[in-house]
C-alpha atoms as a PDB file:
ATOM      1  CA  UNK A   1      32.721  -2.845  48.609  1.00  0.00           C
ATOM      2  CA  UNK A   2      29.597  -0.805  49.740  1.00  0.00           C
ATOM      3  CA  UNK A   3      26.610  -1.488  47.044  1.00  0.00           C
ATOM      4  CA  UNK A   4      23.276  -0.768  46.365  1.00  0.00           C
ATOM      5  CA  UNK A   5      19.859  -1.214  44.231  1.00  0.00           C
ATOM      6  CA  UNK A   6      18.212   2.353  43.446  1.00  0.00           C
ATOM      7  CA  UNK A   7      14.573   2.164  42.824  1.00  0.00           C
ATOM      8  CA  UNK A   8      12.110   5.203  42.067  1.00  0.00           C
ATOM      9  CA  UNK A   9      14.907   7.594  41.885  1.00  0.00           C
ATOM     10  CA  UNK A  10      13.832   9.738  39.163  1.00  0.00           C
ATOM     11  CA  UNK A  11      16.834  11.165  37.313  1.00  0.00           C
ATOM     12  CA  UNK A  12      19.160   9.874  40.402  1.00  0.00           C
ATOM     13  CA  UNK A  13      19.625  12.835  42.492  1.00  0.00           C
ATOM     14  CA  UNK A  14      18.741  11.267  45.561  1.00  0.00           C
ATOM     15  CA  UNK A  15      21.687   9.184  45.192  1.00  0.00           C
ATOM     16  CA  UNK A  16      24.628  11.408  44.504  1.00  0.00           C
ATOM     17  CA  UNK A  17      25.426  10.798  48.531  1.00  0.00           C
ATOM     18  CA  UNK A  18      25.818   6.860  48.078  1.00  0.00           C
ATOM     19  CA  UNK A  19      28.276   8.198  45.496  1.00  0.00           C
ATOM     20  CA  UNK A  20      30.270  10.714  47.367  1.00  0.00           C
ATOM     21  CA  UNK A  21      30.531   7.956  49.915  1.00  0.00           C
ATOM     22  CA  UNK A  22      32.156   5.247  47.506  1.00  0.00           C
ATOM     23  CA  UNK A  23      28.819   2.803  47.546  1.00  0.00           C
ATOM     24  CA  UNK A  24      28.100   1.196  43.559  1.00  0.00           C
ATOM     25  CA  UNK A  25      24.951   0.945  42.917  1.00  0.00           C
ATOM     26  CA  UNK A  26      24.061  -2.450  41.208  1.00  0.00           C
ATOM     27  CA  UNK A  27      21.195  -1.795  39.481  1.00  0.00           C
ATOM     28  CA  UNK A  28      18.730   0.948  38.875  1.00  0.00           C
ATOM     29  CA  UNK A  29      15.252   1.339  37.605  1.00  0.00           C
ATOM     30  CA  UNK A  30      13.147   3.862  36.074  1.00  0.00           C
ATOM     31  CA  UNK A  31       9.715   3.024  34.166  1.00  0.00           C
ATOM     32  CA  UNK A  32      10.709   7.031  32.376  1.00  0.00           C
ATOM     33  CA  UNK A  33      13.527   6.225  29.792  1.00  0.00           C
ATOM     34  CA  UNK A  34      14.432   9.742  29.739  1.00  0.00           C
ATOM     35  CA  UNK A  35      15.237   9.795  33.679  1.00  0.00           C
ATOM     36  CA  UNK A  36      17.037   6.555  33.237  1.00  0.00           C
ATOM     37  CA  UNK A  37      19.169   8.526  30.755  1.00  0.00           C
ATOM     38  CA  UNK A  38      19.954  11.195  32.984  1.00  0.00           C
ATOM     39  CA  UNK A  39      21.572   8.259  35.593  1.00  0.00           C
ATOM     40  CA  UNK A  40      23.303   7.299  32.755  1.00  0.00           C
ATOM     41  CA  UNK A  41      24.653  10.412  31.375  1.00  0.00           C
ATOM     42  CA  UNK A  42      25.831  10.497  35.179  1.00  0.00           C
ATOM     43  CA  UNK A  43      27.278   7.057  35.271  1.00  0.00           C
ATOM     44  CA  UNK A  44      25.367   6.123  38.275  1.00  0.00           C
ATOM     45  CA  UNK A  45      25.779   2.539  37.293  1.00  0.00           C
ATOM     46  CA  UNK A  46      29.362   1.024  36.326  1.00  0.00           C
ATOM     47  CA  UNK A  47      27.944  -1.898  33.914  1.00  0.00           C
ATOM     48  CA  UNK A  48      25.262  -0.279  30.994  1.00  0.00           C
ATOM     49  CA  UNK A  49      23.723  -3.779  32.265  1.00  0.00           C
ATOM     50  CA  UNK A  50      22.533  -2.167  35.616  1.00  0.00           C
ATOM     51  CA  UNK A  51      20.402   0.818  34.018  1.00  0.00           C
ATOM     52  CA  UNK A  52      17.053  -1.434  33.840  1.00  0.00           C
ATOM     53  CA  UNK A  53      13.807   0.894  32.218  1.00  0.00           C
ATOM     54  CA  UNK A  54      10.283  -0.568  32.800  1.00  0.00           C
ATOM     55  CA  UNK A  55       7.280  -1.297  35.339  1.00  0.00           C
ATOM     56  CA  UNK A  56       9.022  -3.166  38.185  1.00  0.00           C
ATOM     57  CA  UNK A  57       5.942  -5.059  38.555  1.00  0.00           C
ATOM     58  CA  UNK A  58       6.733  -6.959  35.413  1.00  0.00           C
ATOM     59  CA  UNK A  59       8.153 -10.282  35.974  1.00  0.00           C
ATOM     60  CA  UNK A  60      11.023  -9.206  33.486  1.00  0.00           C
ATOM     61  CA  UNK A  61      12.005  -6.015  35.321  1.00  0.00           C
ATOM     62  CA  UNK A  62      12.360  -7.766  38.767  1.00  0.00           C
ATOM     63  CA  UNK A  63      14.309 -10.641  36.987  1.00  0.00           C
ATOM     64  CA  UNK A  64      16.479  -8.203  35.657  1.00  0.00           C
ATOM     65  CA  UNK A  65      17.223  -6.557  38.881  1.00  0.00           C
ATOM     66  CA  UNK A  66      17.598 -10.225  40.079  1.00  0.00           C
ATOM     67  CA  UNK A  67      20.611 -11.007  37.567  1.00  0.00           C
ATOM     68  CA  UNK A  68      22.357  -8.310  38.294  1.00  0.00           C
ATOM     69  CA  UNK A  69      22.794  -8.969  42.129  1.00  0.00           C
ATOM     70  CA  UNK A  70      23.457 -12.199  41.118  1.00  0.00           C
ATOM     71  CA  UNK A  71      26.029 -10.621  38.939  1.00  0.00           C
ATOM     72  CA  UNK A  72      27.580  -8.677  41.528  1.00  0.00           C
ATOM     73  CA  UNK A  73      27.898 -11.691  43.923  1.00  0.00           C
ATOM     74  CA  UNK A  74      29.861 -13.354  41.739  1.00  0.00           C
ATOM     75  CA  UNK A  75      32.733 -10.092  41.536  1.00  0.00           C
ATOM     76  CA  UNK A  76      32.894  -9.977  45.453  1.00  0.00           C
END
């Protein structure tokens, strides 16, 4: 299975091509809760778990991001 991590993506548009291609994207992060609930509204993510909100410069945000690759290696 094709995956990926999306990161500064706004409201996800940029992504609707991983999508139509059959990618899954692991994990996404907005520091904007209201564009992170536009990717969800659009169920960029299959797991509520991989819609992360905050400043990925924050040791928490990255360690989230972190887990769920983790996660996903553990599926393949």
């Amino acid at each position: 299975m094709n995956t990926y991590i999306s990161l500064f993506s706004s409201a996800g548009v940029g992504c609707y091509g991983f999508k139509q291609a059959n990618f899954q994207c692991i994990a996404t992060n907005e520091i904007v809760p209201r564009r992170l609930d536009v990717q969800k509204y659009n169920k960029k993510c299959k797991y509520d778990s991989g819609y992360i909100c905050g400043d990925i410069t924050e040791e928490r945000v990255k360690a989230s991001i972190y887990e769920q690759i983790d996660l996903w290696k553990t599926w393949e």
